[in-house]
Each structure stands twice: as C-alpha cells, then as structure tokens.
C-alpha atoms as a PDB file:
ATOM      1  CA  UNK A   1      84.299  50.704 123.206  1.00  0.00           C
ATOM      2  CA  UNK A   2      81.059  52.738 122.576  1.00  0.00           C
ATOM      3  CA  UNK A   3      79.638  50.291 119.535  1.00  0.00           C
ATOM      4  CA  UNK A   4      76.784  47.995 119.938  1.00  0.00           C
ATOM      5  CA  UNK A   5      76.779  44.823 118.491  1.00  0.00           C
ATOM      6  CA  UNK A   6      74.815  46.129 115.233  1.00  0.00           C
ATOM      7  CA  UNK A   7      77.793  49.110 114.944  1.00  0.00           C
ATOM      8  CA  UNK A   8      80.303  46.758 115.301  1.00  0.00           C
ATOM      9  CA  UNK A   9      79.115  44.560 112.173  1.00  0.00           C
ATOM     10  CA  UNK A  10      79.003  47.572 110.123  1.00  0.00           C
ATOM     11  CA  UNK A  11      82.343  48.907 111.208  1.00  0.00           C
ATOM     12  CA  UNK A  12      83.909  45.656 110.796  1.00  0.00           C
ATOM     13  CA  UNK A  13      82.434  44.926 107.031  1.00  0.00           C
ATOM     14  CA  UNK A  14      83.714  47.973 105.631  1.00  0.00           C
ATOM     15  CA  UNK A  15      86.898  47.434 107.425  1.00  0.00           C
ATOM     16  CA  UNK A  16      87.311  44.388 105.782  1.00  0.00           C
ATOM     17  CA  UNK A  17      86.174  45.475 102.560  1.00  0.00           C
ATOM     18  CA  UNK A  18      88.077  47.815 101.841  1.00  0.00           C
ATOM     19  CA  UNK A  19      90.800  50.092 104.173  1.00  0.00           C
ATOM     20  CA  UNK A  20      92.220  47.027 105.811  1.00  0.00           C
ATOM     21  CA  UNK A  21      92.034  44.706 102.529  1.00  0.00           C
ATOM     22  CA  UNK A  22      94.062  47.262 100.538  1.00  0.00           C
ATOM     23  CA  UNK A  23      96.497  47.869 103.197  1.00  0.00           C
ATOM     24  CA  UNK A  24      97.385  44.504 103.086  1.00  0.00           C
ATOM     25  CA  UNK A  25      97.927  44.348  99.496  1.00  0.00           C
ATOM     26  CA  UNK A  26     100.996  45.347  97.655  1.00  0.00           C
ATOM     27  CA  UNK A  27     100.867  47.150  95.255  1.00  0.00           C
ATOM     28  CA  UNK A  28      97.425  48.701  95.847  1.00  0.00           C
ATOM     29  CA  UNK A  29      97.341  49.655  92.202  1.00  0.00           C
ATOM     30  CA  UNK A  30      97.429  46.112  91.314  1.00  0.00           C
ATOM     31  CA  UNK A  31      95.056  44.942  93.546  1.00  0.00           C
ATOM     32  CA  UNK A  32      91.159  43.854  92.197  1.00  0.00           C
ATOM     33  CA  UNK A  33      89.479  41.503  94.377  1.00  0.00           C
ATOM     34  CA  UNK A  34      86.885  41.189  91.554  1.00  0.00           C
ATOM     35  CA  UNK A  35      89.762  39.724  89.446  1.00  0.00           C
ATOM     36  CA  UNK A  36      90.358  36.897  92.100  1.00  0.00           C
ATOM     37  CA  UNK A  37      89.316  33.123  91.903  1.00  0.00           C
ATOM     38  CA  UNK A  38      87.665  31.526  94.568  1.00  0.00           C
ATOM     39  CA  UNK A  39      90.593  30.131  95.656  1.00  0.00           C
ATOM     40  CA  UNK A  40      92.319  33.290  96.326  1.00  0.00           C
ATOM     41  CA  UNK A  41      89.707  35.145  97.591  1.00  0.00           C
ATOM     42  CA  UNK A  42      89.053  32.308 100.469  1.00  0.00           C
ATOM     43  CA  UNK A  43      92.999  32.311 101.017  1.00  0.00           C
ATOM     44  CA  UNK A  44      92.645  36.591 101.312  1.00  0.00           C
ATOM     45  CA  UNK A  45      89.990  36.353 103.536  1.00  0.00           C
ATOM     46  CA  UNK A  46      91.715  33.837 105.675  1.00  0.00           C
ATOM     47  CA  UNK A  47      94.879  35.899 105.524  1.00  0.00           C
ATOM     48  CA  UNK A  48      93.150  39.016 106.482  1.00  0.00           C
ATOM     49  CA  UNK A  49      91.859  36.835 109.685  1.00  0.00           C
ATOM     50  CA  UNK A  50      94.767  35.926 110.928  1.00  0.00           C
ATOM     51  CA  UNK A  51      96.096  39.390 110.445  1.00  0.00           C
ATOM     52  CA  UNK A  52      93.087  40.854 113.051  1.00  0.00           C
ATOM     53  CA  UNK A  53      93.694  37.489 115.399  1.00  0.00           C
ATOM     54  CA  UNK A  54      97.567  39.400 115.489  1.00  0.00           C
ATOM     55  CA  UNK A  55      96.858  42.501 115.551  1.00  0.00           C
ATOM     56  CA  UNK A  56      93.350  43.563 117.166  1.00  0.00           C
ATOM     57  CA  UNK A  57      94.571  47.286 118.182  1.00  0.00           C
ATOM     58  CA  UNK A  58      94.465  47.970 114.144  1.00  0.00           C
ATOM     59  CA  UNK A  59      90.660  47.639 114.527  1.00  0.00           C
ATOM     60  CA  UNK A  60      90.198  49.913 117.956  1.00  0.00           C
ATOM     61  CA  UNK A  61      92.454  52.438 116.263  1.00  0.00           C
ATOM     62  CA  UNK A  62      90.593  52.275 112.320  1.00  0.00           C
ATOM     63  CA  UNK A  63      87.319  52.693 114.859  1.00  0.00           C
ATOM     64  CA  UNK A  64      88.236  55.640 117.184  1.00  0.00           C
ATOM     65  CA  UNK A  65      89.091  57.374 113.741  1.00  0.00           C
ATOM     66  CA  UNK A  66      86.034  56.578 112.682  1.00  0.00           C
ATOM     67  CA  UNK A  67      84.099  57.738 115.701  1.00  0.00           C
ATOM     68  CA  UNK A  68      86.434  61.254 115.200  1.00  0.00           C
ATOM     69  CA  UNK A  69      85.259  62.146 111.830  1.00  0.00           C
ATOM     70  CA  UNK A  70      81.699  61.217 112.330  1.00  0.00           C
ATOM     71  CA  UNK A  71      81.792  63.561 115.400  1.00  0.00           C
ATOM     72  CA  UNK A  72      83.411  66.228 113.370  1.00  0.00           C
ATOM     73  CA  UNK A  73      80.746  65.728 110.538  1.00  0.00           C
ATOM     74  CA  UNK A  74      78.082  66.133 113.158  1.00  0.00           C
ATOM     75  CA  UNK A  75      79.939  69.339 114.465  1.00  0.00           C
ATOM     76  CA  UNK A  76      79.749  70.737 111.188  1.00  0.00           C
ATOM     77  CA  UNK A  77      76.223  69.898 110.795  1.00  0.00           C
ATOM     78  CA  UNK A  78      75.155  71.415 113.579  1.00  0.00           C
ATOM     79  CA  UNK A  79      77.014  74.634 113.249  1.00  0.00           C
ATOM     80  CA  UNK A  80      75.652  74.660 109.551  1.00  0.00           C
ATOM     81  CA  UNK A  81      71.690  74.300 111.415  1.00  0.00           C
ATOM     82  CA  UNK A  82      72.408  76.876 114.006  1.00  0.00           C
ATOM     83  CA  UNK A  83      73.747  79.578 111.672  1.00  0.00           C
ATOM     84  CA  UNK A  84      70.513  79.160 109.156  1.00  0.00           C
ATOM     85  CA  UNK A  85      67.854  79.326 112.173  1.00  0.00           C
ATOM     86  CA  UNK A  86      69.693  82.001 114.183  1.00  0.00           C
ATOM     87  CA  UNK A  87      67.352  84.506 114.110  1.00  0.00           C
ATOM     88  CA  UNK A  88      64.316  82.184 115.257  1.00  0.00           C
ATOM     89  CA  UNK A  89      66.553  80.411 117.655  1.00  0.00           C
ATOM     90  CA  UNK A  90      67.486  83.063 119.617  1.00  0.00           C
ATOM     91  CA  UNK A  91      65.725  86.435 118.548  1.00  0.00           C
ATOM     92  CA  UNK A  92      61.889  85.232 117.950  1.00  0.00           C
ATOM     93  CA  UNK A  93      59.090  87.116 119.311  1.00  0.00           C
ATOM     94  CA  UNK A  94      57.879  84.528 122.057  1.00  0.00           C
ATOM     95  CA  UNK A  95      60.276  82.998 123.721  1.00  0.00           C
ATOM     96  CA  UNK A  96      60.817  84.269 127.400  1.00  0.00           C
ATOM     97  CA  UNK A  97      64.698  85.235 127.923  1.00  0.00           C
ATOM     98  CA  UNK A  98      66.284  84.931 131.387  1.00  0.00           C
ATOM     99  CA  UNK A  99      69.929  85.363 132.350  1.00  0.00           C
ATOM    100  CA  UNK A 100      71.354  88.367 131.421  1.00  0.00           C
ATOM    101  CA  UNK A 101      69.389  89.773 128.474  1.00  0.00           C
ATOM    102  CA  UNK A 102      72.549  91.980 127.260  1.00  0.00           C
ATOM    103  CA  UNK A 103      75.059  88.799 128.650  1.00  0.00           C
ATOM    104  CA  UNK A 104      77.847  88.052 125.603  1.00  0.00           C
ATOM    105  CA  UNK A 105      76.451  84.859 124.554  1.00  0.00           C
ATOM    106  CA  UNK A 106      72.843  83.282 124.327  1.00  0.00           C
ATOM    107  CA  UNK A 107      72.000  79.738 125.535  1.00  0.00           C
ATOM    108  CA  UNK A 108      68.865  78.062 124.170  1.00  0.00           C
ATOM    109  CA  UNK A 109      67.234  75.279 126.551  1.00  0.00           C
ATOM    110  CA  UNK A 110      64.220  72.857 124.418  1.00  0.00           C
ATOM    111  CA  UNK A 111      62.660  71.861 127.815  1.00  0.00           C
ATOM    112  CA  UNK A 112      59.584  69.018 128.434  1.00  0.00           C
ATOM    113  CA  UNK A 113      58.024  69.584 131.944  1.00  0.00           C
ATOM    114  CA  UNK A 114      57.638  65.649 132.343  1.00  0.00           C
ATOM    115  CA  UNK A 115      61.448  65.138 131.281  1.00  0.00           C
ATOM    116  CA  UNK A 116      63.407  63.870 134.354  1.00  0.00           C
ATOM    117  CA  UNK A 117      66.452  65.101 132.917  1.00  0.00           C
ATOM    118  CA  UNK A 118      64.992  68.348 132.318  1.00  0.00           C
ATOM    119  CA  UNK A 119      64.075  68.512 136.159  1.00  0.00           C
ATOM    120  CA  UNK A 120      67.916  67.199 136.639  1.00  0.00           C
ATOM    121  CA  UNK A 121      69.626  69.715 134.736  1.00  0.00           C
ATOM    122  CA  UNK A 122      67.541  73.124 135.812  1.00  0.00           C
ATOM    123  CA  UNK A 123      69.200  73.916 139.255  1.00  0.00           C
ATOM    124  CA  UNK A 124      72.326  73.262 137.494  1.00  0.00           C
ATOM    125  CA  UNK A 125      71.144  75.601 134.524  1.00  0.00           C
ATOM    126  CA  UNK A 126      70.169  78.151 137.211  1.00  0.00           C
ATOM    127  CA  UNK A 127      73.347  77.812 139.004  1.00  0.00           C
ATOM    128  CA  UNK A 128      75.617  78.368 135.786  1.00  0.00           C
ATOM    129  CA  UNK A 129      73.402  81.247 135.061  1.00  0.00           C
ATOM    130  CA  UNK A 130      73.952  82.669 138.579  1.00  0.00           C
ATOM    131  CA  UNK A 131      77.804  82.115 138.853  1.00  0.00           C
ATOM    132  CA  UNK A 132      78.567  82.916 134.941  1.00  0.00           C
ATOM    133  CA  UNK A 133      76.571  86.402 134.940  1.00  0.00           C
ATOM    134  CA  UNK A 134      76.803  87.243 131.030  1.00  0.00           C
ATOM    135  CA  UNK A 135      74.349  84.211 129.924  1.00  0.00           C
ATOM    136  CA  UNK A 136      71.359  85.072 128.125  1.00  0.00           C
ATOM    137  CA  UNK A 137      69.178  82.374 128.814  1.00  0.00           C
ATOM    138  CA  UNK A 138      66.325  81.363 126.356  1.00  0.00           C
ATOM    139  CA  UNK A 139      63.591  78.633 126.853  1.00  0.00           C
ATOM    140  CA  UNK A 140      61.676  76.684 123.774  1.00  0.00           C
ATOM    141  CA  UNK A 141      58.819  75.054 125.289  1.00  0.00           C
ATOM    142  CA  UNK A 142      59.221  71.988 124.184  1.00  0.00           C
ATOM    143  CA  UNK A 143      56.440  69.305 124.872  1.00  0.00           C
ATOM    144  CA  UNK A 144      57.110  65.756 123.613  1.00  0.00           C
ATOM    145  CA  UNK A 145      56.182  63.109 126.206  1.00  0.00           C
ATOM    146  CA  UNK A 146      52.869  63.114 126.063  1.00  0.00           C
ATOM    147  CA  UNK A 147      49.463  65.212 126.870  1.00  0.00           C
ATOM    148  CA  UNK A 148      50.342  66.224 130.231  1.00  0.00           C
ATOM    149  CA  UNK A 149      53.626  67.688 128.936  1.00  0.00           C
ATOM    150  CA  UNK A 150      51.369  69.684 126.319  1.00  0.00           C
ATOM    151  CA  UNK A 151      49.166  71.059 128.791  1.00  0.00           C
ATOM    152  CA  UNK A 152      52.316  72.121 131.027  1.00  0.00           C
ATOM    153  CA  UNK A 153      53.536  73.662 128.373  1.00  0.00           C
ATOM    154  CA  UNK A 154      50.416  75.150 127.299  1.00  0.00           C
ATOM    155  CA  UNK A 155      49.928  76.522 131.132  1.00  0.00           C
ATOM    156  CA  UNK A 156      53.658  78.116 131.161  1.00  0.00           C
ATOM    157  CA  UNK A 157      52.963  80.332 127.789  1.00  0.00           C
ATOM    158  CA  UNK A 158      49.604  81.129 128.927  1.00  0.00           C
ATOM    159  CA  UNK A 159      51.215  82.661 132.127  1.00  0.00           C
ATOM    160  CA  UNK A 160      54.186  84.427 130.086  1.00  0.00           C
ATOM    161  CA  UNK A 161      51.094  86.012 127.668  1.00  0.00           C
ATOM    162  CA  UNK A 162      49.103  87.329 130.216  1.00  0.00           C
ATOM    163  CA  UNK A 163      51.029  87.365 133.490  1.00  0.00           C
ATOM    164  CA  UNK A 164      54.687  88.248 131.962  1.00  0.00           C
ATOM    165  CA  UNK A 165      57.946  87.527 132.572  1.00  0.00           C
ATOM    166  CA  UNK A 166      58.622  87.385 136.499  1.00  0.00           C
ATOM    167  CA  UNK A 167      55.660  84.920 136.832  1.00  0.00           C
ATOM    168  CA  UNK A 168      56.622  82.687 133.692  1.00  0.00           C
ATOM    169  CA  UNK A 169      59.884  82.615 135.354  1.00  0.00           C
ATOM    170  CA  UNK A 170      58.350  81.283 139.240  1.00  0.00           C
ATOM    171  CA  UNK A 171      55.746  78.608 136.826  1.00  0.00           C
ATOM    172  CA  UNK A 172      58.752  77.432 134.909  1.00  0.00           C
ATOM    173  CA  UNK A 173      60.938  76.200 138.192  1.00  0.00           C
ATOM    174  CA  UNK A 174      58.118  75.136 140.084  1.00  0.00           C
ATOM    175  CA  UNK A 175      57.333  72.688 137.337  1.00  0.00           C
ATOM    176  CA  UNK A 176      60.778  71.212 136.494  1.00  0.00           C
ATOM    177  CA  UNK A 177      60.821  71.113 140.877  1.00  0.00           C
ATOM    178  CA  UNK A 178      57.636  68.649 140.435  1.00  0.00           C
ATOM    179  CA  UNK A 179      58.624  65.433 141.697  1.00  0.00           C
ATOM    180  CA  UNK A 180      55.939  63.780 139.736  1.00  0.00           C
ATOM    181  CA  UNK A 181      54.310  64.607 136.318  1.00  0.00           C
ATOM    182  CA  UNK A 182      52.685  67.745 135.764  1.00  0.00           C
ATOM    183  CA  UNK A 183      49.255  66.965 136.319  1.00  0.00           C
ATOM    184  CA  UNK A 184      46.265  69.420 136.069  1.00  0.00           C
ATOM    185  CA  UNK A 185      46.110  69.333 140.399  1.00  0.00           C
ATOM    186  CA  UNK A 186      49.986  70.348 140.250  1.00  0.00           C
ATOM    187  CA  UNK A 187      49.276  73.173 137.900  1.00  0.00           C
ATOM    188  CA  UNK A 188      46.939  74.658 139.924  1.00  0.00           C
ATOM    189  CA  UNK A 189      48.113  75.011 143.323  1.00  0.00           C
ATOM    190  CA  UNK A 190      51.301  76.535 141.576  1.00  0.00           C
ATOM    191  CA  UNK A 191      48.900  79.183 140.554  1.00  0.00           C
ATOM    192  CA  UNK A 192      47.050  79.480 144.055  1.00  0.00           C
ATOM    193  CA  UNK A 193      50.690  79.247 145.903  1.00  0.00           C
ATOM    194  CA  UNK A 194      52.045  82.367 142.981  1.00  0.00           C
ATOM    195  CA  UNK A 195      48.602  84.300 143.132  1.00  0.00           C
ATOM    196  CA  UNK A 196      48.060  83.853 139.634  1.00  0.00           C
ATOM    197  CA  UNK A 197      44.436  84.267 138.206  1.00  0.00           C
ATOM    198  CA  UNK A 198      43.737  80.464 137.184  1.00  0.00           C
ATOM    199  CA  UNK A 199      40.616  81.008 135.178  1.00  0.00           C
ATOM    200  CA  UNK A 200      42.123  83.182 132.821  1.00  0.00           C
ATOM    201  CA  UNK A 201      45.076  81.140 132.376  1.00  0.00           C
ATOM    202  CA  UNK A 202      43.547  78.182 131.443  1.00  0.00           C
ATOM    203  CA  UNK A 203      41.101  80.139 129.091  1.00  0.00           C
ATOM    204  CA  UNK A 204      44.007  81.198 127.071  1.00  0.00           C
ATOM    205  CA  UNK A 205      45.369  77.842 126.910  1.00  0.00           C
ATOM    206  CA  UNK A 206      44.092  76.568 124.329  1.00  0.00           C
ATOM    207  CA  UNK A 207      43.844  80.328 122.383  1.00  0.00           C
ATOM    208  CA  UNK A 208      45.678  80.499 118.720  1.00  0.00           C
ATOM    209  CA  UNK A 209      48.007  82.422 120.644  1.00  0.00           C
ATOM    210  CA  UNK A 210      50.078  80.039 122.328  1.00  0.00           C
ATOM    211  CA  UNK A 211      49.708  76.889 119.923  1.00  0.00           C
ATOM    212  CA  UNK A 212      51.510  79.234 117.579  1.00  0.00           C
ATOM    213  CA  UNK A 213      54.651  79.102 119.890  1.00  0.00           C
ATOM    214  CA  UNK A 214      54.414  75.067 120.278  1.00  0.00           C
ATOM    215  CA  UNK A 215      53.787  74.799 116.706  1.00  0.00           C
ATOM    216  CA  UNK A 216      56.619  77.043 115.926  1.00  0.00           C
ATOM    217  CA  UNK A 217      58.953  75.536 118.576  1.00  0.00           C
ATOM    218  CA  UNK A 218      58.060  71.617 117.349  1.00  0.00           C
ATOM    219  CA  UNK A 219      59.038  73.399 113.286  1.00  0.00           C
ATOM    220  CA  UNK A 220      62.077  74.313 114.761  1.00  0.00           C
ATOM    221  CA  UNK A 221      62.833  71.718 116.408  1.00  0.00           C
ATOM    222  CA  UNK A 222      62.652  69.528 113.457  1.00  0.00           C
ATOM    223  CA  UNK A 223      64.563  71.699 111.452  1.00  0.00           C
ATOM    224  CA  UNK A 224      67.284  71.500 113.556  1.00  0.00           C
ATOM    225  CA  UNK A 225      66.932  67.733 114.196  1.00  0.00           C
ATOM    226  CA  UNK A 226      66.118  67.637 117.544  1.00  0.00           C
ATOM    227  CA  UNK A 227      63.965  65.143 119.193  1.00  0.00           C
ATOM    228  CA  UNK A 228      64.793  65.062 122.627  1.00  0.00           C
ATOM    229  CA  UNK A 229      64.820  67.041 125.973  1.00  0.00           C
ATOM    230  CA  UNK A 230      66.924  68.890 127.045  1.00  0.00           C
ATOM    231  CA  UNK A 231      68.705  70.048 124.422  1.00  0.00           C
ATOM    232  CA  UNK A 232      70.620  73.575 124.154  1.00  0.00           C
ATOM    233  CA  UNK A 233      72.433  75.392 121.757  1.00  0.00           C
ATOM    234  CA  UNK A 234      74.460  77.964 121.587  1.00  0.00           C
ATOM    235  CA  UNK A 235      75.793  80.243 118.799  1.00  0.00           C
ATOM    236  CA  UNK A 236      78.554  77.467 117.574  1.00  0.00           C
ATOM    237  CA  UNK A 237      76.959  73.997 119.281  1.00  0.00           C
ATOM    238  CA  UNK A 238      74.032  72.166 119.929  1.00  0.00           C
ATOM    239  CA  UNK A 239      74.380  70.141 123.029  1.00  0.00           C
ATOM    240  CA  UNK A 240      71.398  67.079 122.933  1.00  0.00           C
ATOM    241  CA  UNK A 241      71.074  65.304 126.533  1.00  0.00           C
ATOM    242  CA  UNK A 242      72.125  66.308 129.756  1.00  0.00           C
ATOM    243  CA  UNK A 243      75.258  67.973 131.086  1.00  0.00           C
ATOM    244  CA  UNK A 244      75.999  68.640 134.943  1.00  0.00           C
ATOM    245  CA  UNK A 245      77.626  72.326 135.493  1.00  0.00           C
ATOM    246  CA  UNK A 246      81.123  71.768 134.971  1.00  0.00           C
ATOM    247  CA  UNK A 247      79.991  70.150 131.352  1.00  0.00           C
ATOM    248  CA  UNK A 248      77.546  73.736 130.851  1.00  0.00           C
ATOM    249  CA  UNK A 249      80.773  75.890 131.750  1.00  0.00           C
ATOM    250  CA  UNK A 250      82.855  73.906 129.102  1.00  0.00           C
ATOM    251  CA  UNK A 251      80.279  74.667 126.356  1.00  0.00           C
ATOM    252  CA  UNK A 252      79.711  78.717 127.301  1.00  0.00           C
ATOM    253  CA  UNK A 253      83.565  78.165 127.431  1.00  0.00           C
ATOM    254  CA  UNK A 254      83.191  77.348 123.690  1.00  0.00           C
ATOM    255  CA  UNK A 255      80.613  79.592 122.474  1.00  0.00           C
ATOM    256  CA  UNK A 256      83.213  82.488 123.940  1.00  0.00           C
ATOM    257  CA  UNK A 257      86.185  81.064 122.124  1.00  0.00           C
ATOM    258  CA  UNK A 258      87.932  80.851 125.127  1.00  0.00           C
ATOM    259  CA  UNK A 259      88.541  76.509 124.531  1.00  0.00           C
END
C-alpha cells in the first residue's frame, strides 16, 4: 500500500465511522449509533472488529477507491489551474521557448539549477524533444533551493535578455550538466567556455528586468500550487516530480488525446 502510518489512521477512522458501520447494519434507515447504549455500541464496535479480522481485503479495496477519487479530484484541480493561467503559462512575454515553436502541443518545465532531479530529467527532456519533433518546449526559471539557485537563475535570464535565445539555450544545459551546485566559479567559466561577455551579464543580474520574471514565475507558481522542481504542465496536466522518457511520451500522449 502507498499510506503511511498517519494516512492509515485517518483512512481507517472514517472507515469505521461511517461506510463500513452502515454497511453492516440492516436496515440503514434504522440505524443511529447516537441512539445506542454503551452496551451496544461496545458490542458494534467489537462486531465491526471481527468483521475486518475476516475480511481485511474490504479495507484495501474501500482504500484503493479512495486513492481513485482523490486522484481524480486532483486531476480536476489541476486542469481547472491550467485553463485559468493559460495565457501566462505558456504565452508570457519572458519565458524562452525551445522545441518546436509551431509543434501541436506546449510543455512547460519549472526548473531549479541546484535540483538533482532537474539535472536527471533534462537529457531525457532533450531527448523527447528531439525524437517527438512537434513539442514546444517552455522553461519557468524556477529558483527554490536556496541563494545559489537564485543567482543561477538570475545568470540564465540575464543571458536570454542580452545574449538571446541560442546562448540561453547552451547556459541552460551546461548548468543542469553541473555535477555540483551552481556556484559563482561554475557560472563563469560557462561564460568564458560560450564567449559570453561576463561583465555585462552579471550587471544585469540584479536589474528590475529579470527579478520581474522570478517574481512572476514564483506568483505563478503559487497560483498553480506548485512547490517543487521539476514540474511540467501541459495544456490538460500538471506533472510534479520526475518522469524518465517513456513516462514524458505518455503525458504528450495525453495532451494530444491520443491515450
């Protein structure tokens, strides 16, 4: 099963409070626990025991029914988030877009330069990207773990602002290819190795300019209640954590209709 010990409890109390206590009465119309004595309440809650000692299935089955609807709650949730924040999810004016920029459907990654599962899922982004061929890829900077993350992030949007699009693209995998963090030493022999003008990158930095885009990235973020890296979405899911390529093909799958 996929319940902690605390998820269990819960599960289990409102089981026996109420959808396995009222199967077990007949007739459910004439059934009020508040109406019992003592006496038959302890001899209810001992036959309800014995009935879960018999038959332990009941409660794997009332769970995985459980776990279905709270998925499909989530689902709906989620589709109800993307569809209000469409146009800043995948149509703002700051984002840099890879892929195919006419491909049929969009993929949005929220990325953290120190994530290790950031750095774990990009060659298999870039390798969906390269065998699909109709992905428009967008990336939300996305720094949550901490300074270094910030100034990463800071670093990649200053290069997209004043160095464009091909050289966003180079900073971008050579910092998800760090091994380690992405400390200020990393940051700048990326620029000496891509011939990148380092002074005027880490002037801008700090500008107005690009704390707009983490500011506006963290708002969405929160709107849509993510709080962890990587995330992506897509026009009809929101995928938080992780996925290797065959999962990635399963959700572009989706977005298309064609599962």
């Amino acid at each position: 099963m996929r319940w902690g010990h605390t998820g269990r409890e819960t599960v289990f109390g409102g089981i026996l409070g109420a959808a396995l206590a009222l199967a077990l009465v007949t007739p459910a119309a004439a059934f009020d626990i508040g109406a019992m004595t003592d006496a038959e309440r302890d001899a209810f809650r001992a036959e309800v025991r014995d009935f879960l000692l018999d038959e332990p299935q009941i409660l794997l089955e009332v769970i995985d029914r459980l776990e279905s609807r709270q998925a499909e709650a989530q689902t709906a949730s989620d589709e109800t988030l993307i569809a209000t924040n469409a146009q800043e999810l995948f149509h703002d004016d700051h984002s840099w877009v890879g892929g195919n920029p006419e491909g049929d459907v969009t993929l949005v990654e929220f990325v953290d330069y120190s994530c290790g599962f950031c750095k774990r899922a990009h060659p298999e982004v870039m390798d969906l990207l390269e065998r699909d061929g109709n992905i428009r890829f967008v990336v939300k900077e996305f720094p949550i773990l901490g300074p270094e993350s910030e100034q990463a992030s800071r670093f990649a949007i200053a290069v997209l602002q004043s160095a464009g699009d091909e050289a966003y693209a180079a900073v971008m995998d050579r910092l998800l290819e760090l091994a380690g963090p992405p400390v200020a030493a990393s940051r700048a022999q990326i620029a000496r190795d891509l011939g990148l003008d380092l002074p005027a990158i880490e002037a801008r930095m700090d500008s107005a300019a690009v704390s707009r885009v983490i500011d506006s990235n963290r708002a969405l973020a929160a709107r849509l209640q993510i709080n962890g890296t990587p995330t992506f979405v897509t026009e009809v899911q929101l995928v938080r954590g992780f996925l290797p390529l065959e999962g990635m093909q399963r959700v572009i799958e989706a977005a298309r209709g064609d599962s």
